[in-house]
Protein backbone atom coordinates (compact mmCIF):
# COMPACT_ATOMS: atom_id res chain seq x y z
CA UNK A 1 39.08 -4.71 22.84
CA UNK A 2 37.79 -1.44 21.73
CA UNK A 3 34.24 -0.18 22.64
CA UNK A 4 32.61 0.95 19.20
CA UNK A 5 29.07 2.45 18.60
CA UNK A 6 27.04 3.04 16.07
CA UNK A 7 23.34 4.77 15.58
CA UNK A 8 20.96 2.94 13.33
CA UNK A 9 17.41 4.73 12.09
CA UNK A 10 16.66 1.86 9.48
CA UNK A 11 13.40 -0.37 9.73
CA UNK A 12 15.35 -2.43 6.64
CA UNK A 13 18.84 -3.51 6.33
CA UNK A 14 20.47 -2.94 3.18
CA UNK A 15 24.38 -3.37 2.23
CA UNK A 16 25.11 -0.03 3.25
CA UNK A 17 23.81 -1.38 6.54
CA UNK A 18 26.03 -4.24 6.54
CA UNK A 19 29.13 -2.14 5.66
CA UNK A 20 28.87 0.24 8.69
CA UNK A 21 28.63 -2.74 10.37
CA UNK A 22 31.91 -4.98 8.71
CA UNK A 23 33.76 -1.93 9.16
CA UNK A 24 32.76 -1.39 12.47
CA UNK A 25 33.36 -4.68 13.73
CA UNK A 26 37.01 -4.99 12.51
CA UNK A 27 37.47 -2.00 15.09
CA UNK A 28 36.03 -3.55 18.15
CA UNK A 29 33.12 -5.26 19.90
CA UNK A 30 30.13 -3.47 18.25
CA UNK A 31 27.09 -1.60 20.14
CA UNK A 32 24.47 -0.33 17.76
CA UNK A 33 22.09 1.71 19.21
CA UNK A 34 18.54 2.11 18.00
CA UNK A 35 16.88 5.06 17.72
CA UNK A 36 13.57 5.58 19.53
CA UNK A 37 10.50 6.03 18.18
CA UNK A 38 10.24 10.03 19.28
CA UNK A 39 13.44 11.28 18.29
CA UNK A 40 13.39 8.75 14.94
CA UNK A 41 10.13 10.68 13.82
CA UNK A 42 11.91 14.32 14.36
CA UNK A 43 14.90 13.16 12.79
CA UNK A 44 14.31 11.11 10.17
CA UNK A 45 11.29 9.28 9.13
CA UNK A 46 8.09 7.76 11.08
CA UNK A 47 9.17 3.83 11.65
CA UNK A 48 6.94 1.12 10.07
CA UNK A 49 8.54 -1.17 12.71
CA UNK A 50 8.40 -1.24 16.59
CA UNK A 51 11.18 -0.64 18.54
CA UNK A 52 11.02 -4.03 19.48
CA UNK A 53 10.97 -5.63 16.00
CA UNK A 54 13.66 -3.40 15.15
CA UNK A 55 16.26 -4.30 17.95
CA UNK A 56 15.99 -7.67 17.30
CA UNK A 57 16.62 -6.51 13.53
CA UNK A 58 19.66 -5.13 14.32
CA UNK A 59 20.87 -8.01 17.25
CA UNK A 60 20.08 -10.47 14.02
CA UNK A 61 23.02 -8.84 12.18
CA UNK A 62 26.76 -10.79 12.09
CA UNK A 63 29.32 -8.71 13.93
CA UNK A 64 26.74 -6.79 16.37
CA UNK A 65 27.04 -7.90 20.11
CA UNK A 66 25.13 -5.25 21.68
CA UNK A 67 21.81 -3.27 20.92
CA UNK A 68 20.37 -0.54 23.01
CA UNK A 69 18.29 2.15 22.79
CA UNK A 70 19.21 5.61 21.88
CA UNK A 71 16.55 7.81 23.37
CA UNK A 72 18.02 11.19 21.56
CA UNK A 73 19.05 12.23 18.25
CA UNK A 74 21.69 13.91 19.89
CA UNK A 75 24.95 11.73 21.10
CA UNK A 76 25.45 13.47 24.46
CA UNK A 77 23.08 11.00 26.95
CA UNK A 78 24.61 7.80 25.05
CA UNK A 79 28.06 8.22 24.58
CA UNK A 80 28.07 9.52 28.54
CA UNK A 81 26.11 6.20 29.50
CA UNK A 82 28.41 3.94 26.94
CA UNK A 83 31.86 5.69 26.94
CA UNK A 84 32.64 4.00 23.94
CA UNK A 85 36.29 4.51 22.42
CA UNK A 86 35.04 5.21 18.81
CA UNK A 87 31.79 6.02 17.20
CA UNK A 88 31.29 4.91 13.41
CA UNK A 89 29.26 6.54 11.09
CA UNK A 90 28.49 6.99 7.14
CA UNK A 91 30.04 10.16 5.89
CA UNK A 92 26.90 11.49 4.47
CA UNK A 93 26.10 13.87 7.63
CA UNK A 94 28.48 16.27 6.68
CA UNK A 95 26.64 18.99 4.96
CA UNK A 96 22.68 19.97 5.81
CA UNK A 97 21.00 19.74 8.95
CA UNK A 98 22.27 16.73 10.30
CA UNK A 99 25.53 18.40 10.69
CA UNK A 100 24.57 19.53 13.51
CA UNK A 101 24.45 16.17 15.15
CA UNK A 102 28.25 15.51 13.87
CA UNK A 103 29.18 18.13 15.22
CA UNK A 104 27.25 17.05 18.45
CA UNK A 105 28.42 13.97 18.42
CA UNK A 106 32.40 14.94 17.97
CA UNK A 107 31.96 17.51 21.18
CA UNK A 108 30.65 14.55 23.43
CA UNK A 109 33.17 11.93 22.60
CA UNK A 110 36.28 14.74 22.61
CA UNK A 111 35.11 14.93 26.27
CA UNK A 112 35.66 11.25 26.69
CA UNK A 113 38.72 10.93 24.80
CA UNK A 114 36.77 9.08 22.02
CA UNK A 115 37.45 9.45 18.28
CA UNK A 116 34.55 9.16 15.00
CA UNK A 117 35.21 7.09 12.23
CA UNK A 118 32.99 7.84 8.87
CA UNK A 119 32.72 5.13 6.26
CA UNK A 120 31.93 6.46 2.85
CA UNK A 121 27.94 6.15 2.19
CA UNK A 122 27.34 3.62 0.24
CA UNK A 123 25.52 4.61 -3.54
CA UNK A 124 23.87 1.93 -5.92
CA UNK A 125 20.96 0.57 -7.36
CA UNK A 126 20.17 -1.47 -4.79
CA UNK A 127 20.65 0.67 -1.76
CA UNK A 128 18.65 3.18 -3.73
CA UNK A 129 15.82 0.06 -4.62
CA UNK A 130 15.58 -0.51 -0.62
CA UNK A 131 15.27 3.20 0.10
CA UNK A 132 12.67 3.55 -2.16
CA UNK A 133 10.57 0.65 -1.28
CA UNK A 134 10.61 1.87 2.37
CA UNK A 135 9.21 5.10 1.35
CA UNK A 136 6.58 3.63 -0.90
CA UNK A 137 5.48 1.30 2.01
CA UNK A 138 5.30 4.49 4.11
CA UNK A 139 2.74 5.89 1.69
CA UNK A 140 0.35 2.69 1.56
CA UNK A 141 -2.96 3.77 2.96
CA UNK A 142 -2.65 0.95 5.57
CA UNK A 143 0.27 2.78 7.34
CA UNK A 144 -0.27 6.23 6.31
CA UNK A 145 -4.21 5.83 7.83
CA UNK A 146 -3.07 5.16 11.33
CA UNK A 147 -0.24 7.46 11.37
CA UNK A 148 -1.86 10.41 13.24
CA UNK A 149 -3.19 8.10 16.39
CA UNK A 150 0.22 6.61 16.77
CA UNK A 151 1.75 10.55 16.43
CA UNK A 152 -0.67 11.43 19.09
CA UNK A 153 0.76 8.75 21.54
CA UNK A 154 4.45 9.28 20.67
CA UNK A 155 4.78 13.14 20.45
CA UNK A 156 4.04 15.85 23.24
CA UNK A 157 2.22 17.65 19.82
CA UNK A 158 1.57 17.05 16.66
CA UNK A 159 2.90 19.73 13.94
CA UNK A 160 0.58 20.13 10.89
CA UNK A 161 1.25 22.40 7.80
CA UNK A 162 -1.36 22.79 5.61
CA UNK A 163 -0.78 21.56 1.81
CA UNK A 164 -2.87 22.58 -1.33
CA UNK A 165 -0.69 20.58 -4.23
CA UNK A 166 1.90 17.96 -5.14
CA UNK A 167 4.36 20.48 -4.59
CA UNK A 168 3.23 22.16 -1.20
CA UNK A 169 2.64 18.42 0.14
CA UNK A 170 6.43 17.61 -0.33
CA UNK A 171 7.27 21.52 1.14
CA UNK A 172 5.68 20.18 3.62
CA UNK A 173 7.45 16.80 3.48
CA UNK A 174 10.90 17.61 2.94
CA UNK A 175 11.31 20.28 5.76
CA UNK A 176 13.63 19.75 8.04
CA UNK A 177 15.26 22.42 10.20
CA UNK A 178 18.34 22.40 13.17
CA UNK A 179 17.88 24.61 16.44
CA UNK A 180 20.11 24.01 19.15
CA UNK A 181 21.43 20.55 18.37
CA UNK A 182 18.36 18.94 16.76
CA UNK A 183 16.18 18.48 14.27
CA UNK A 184 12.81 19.00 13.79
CA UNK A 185 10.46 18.68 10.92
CA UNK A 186 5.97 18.57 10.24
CA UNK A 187 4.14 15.58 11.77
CA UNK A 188 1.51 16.06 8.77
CA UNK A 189 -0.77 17.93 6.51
CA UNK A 190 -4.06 19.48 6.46
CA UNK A 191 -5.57 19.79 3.50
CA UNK A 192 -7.76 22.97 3.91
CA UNK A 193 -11.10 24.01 2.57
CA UNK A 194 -10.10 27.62 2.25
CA UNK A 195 -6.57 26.66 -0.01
CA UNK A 196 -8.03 24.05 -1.77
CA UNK A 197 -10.85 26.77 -3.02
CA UNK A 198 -8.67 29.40 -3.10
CA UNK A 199 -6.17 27.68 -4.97
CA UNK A 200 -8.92 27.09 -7.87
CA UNK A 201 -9.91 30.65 -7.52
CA UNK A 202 -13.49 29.49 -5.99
CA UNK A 203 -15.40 30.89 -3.06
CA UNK A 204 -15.15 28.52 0.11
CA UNK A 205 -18.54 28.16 0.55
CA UNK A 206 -18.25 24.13 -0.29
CA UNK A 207 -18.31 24.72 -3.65
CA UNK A 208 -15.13 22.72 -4.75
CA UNK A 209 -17.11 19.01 -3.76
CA UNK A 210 -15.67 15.91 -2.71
CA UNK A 211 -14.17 14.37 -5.95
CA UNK A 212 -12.72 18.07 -6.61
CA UNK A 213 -10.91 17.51 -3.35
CA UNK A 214 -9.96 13.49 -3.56
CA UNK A 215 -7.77 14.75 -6.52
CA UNK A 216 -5.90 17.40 -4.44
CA UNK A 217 -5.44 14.47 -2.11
CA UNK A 218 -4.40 12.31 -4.48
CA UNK A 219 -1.80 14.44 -5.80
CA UNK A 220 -0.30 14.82 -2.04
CA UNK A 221 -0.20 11.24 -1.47
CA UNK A 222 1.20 10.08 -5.02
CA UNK A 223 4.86 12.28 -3.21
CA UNK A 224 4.87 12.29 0.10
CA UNK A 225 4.29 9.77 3.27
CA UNK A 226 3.41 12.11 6.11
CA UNK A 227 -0.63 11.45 7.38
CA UNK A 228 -3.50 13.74 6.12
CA UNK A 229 -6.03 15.62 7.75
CA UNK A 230 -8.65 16.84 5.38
CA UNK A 231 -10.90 19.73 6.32
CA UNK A 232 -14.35 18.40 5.48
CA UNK A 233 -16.84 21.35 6.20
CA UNK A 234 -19.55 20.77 7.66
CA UNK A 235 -19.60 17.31 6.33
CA UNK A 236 -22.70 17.81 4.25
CA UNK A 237 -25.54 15.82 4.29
CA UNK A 238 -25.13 12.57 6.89
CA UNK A 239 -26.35 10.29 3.87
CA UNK A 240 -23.31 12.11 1.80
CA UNK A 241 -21.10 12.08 4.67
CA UNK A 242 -20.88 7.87 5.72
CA UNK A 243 -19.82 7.42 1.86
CA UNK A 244 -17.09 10.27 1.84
CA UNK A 245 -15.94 8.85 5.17
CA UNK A 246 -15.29 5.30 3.83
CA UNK A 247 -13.89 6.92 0.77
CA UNK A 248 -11.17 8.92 2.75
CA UNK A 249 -10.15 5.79 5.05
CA UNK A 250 -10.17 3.53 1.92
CA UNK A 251 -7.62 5.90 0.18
CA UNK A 252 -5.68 6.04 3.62
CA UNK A 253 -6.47 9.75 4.79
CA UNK A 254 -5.76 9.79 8.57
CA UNK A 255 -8.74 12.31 10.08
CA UNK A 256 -11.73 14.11 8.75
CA UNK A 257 -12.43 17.49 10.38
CA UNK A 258 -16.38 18.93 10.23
CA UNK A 259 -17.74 21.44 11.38
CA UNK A 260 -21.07 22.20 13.78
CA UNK A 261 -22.76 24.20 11.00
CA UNK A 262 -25.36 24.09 8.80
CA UNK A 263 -26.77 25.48 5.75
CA UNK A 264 -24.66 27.68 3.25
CA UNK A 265 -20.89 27.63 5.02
CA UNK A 266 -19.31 30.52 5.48
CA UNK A 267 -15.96 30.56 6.17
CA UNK A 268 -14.76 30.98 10.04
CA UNK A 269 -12.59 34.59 9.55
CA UNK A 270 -16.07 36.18 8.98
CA UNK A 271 -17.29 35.44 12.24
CA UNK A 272 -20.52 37.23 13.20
CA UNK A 273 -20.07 39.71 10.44
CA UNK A 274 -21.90 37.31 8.11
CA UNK A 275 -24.74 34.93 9.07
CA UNK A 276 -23.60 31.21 9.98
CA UNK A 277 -25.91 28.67 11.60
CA UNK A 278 -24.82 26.58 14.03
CA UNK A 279 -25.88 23.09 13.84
CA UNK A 280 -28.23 21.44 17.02
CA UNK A 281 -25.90 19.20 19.44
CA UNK A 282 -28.44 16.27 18.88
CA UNK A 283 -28.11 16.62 14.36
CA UNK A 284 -24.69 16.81 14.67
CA UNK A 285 -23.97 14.03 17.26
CA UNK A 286 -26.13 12.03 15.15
CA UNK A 287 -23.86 13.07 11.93
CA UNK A 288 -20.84 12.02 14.02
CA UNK A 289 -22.32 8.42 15.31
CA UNK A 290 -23.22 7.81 11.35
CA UNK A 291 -19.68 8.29 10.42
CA UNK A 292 -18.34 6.20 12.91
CA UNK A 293 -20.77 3.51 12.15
CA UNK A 294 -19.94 3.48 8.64
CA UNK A 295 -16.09 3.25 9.25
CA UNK A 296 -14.55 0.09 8.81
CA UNK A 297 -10.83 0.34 10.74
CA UNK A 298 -9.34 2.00 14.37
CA UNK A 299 -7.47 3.94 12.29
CA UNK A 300 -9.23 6.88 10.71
CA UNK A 301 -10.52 9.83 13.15
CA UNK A 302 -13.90 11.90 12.83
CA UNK A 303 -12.67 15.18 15.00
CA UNK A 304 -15.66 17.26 15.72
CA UNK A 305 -14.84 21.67 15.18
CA UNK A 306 -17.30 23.73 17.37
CA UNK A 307 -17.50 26.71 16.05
CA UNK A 308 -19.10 28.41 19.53
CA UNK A 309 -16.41 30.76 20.23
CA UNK A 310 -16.22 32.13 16.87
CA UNK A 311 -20.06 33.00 17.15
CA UNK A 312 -19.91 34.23 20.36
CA UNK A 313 -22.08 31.91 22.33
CA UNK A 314 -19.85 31.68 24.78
CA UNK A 315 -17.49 28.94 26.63
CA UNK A 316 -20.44 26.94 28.50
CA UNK A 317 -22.25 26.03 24.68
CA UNK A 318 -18.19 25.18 23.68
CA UNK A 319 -18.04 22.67 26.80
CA UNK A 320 -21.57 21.53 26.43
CA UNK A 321 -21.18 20.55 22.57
CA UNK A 322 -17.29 19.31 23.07
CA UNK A 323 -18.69 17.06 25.50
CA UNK A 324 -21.67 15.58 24.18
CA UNK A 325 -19.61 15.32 20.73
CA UNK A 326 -17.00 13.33 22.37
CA UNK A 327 -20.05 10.85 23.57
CA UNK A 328 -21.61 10.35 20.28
CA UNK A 329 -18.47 9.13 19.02
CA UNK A 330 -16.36 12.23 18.36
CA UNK A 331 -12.16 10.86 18.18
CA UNK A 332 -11.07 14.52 18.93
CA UNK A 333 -12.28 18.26 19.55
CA UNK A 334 -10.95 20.85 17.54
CA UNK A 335 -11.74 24.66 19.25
CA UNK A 336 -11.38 27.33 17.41
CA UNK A 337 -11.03 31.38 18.13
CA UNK A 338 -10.39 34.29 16.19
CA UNK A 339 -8.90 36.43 19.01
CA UNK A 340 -5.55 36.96 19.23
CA UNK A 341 -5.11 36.29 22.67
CA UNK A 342 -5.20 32.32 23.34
CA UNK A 343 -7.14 33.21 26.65
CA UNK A 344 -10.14 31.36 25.93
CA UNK A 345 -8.76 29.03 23.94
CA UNK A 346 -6.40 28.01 27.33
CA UNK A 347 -9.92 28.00 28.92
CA UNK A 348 -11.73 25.54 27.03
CA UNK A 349 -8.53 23.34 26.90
CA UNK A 350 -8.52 23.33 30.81
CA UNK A 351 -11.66 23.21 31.84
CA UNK A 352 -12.17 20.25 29.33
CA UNK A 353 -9.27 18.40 30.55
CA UNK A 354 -11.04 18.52 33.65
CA UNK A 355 -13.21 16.44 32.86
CA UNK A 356 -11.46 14.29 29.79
CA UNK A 357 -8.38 13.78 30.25
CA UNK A 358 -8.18 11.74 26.88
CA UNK A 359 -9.89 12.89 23.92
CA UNK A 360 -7.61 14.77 21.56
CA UNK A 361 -7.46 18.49 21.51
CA UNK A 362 -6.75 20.30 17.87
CA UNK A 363 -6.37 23.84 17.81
CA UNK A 364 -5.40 26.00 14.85
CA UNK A 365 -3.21 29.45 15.52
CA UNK A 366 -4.10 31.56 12.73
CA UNK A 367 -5.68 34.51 14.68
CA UNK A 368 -3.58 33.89 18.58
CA UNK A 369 -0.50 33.31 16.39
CA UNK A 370 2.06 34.55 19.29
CA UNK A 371 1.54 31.22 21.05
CA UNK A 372 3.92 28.42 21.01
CA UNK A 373 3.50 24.94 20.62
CA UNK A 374 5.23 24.05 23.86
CA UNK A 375 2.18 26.72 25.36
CA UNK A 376 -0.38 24.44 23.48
CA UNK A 377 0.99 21.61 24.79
CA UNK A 378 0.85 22.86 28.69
CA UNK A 379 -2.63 23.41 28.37
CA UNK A 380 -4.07 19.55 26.96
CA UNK A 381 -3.54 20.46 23.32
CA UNK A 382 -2.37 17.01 20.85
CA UNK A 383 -2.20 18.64 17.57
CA UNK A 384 -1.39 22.16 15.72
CA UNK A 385 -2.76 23.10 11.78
CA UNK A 386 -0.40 25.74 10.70
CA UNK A 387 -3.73 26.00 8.45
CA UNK A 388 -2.84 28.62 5.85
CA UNK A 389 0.54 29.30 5.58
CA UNK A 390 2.27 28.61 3.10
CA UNK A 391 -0.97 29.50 0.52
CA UNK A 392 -0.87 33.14 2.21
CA UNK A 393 2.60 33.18 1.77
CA UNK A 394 2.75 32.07 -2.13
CA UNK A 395 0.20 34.78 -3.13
CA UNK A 396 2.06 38.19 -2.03
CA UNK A 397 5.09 36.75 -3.73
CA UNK A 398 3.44 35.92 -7.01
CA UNK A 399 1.56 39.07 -7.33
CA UNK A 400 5.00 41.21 -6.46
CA UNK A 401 6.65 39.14 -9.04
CA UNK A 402 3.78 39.90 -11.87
CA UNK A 403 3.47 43.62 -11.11
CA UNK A 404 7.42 44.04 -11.17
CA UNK A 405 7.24 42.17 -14.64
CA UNK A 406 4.63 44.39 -16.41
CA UNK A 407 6.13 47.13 -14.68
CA UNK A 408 9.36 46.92 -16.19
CA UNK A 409 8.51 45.03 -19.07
CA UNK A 410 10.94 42.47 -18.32
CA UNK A 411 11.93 39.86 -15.88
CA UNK A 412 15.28 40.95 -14.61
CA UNK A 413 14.45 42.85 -11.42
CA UNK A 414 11.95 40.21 -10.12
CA UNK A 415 14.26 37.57 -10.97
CA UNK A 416 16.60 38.29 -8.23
CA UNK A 417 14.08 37.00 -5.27
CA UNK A 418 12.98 34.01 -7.34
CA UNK A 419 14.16 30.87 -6.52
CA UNK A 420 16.13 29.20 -9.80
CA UNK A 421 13.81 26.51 -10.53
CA UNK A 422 16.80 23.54 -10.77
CA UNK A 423 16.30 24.09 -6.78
CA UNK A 424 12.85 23.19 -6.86
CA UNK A 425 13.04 20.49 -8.43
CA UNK A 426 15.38 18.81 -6.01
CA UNK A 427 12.53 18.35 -4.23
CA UNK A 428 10.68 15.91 -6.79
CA UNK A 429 11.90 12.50 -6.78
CA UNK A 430 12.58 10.32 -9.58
CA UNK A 431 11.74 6.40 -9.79
């Protein structure tokens, strides 16, 4: 009897499901493997399932006499281990990025003398019912909120773009790219001060307030599924800041970032060119222990920013406040630096991990830029904000495309690097 595999990255069976699976099994005795956790969230979607719950899914169905774990998007590892004579598949990995794993997956069973088999995808109101519930259950605050810890367990780092809109959320969403095999995509978003002022042509000096900022939030959750990080400031008043933080884990927003300053905040790109005051350690430890006190789940993170580098009070008041932070209650330390040489901020990271070998690191390279994640990673770091991006990239593009307009009274020259808008709105889903 034939050896036949097949890959599934489901947490629900629908009849598209059992299809691969009929057709399959008239074939040969059936493997299906299931996807880990880390390679299911870079391929595909974060699972609402264990990998547990889901292999005993899968062993439930008729016609499947193995399961076992594929530990790689990519087919190489598996069908070496398995040798199996054919590998089925739906036919809907032809075209996009997961070609690249077809064509993957085609290389490593011509070296074993094994063939693929694609079944037509299967397209109907039901399959797309079961898809969509699956999504909409991925955007519930309950599983959306606790996102970001389990990221930080499963993933050597966790990519975040910032998002300012509906629209920038599912950029952010929807982005998936192929490099050598595999595919990659953002963890989550961070929903930034800075854009979300900019964006409503304010000044970030924590003028947009809190309700201002639950509706850019709101927007990015009513589209997309991926946890949010919201950049609170300096948090405000303590008395303001235990309500905000059981507003932001009621709605199902991951982490809360603040800040250790005080009075009128200035943004961090000014450095000491403008005056900022730094909060006490002992104020904002006690701001910290008051959020966590007022939180009601495991879930949602307070991550404390010190702000000592970018003031110039050197690496022993970073340490000092990272550390005491972390003991009033602190779920993470973000360090921040506007050099562009990631020398101190590989300091801080080292010479914290020292002594914490826990506590979650954020950093954010918008100034030491050159650095790569798998650098971050080396030195104790758990999560990236790609903080600005995509805001600084949107603005030199409009502005080009309105001076080319008035300057030739027309729209024909600026409408060859626009994007036709039916492409954009591929990216918006209807119910």
């Amino acid at each position: 009897m034939k050896k036949v595999y097949t890959c599934f990255t489901t947490d629900i069976i629908h009849e598209g499901h059992l299809n691969i699976i009929k057709e399959a099994a008239k074939l040969g005795s059936v493997t299906v493997g299931a996807l880990s956790d880390a390679a299911l969230i870079r391929y595909n979607r974060f699972p609402t399932i264990s990998i547990d719950e889901r292999i005993a899914l899968y062993r439930g169905l008729d016609g499947v006499d193995e399961v076992v774990v594929q530990d790689d998007m990519t087919y190489d590892e598996i069908i070496k281990t398995l040798h199996p004579d054919i590998v089925v598949h739906g036919d809907n990995w032809k075209e996009g990025p997961e070609k690249a794993l077809r064509e993957n997956c085609i290389a490593a069973l011509k070296e074993f003398g094994g063939e693929l088999v694609e079944i037509g995808y299967t397209v109907n109101e039901n399959v797309a019912k079961a898809d969509s519930q699956l999504k909409e259950k991925l955007a519930m605050p309950e599983y959306r909120r606790k996102r970001l810890r389990q990221l930080i367990d499963i993933c050597p780092i966790v990519k975040v773009m910032e998002a300012h809109s509906g629209l920038t959320g599912l950029i952010t969403e929807k982005t998936i790219v192929e490099k050598n095999g595999k595919l990659d995509q953002f963890d989550g978003m961070w929903v930034s001060s800075l854009c979300d002022s900019t964006d409503r042509g304010k000044p970030d000096i924590e003028l947009v307030d809190m309700t201002s900022r639950l509706r850019t939030i709101n927007d990015i959750m009513e589209v997309t599924t991926k946890p949010i990080i919201l950049d609170g400031d300096t948090g405000g008043l303590t008395e303001h800041f235990v309500y905000n933080v059981r507003t932001l884990e009621r709605i199902g927003v991951s982490a809360v970032i603040i800040e250790d300053k005080t009075g009128l905040k200035k943004n961090s790109l000014f450095g000491t060119e403008v005056v900022q005051t730094q909060d006490s350690i002992e104020n904002f430890s006690a701001k910290i222990a008051a959020g966590k006190r007022a939180q009601l789940t495991d879930d949602f993170m307070i991550i404390a920013r010190i702000e000592s580098l970018i003031l110039e009070r050197g690496m022993e008041d970073a340490l000092s406040r990272a550390f005491a932070f972390v003991e009033a209650g602190a779920d993470g330390i973000m360090i921040h630096s506007r050099k562009k040489d990631p020398a101190e901020i590989f300091e801080f990271c080292d010479r914290f991990r020292e002594k914490d070998k826990t506590t979650p690191i954020v950093v954010v390279p918008t100034s030491f830029n050159s650095v790569t994640e798998e650098e971050l990673s080396s030195h104790g770091v758990n999560i990236v904000i790609y903080a600005n991006q995509l805001m600084r990239a949107a603005f030199p593009a409009m502005k080009q495309t309105a001076v080319e307009i008035l300057t030739n009274h027309r729209a024909l020259e600026a409408d060859s690097h626009l994007m036709p808008f039916k492409e954009i709105i591929t990216l918006i889903d209807e119910l």
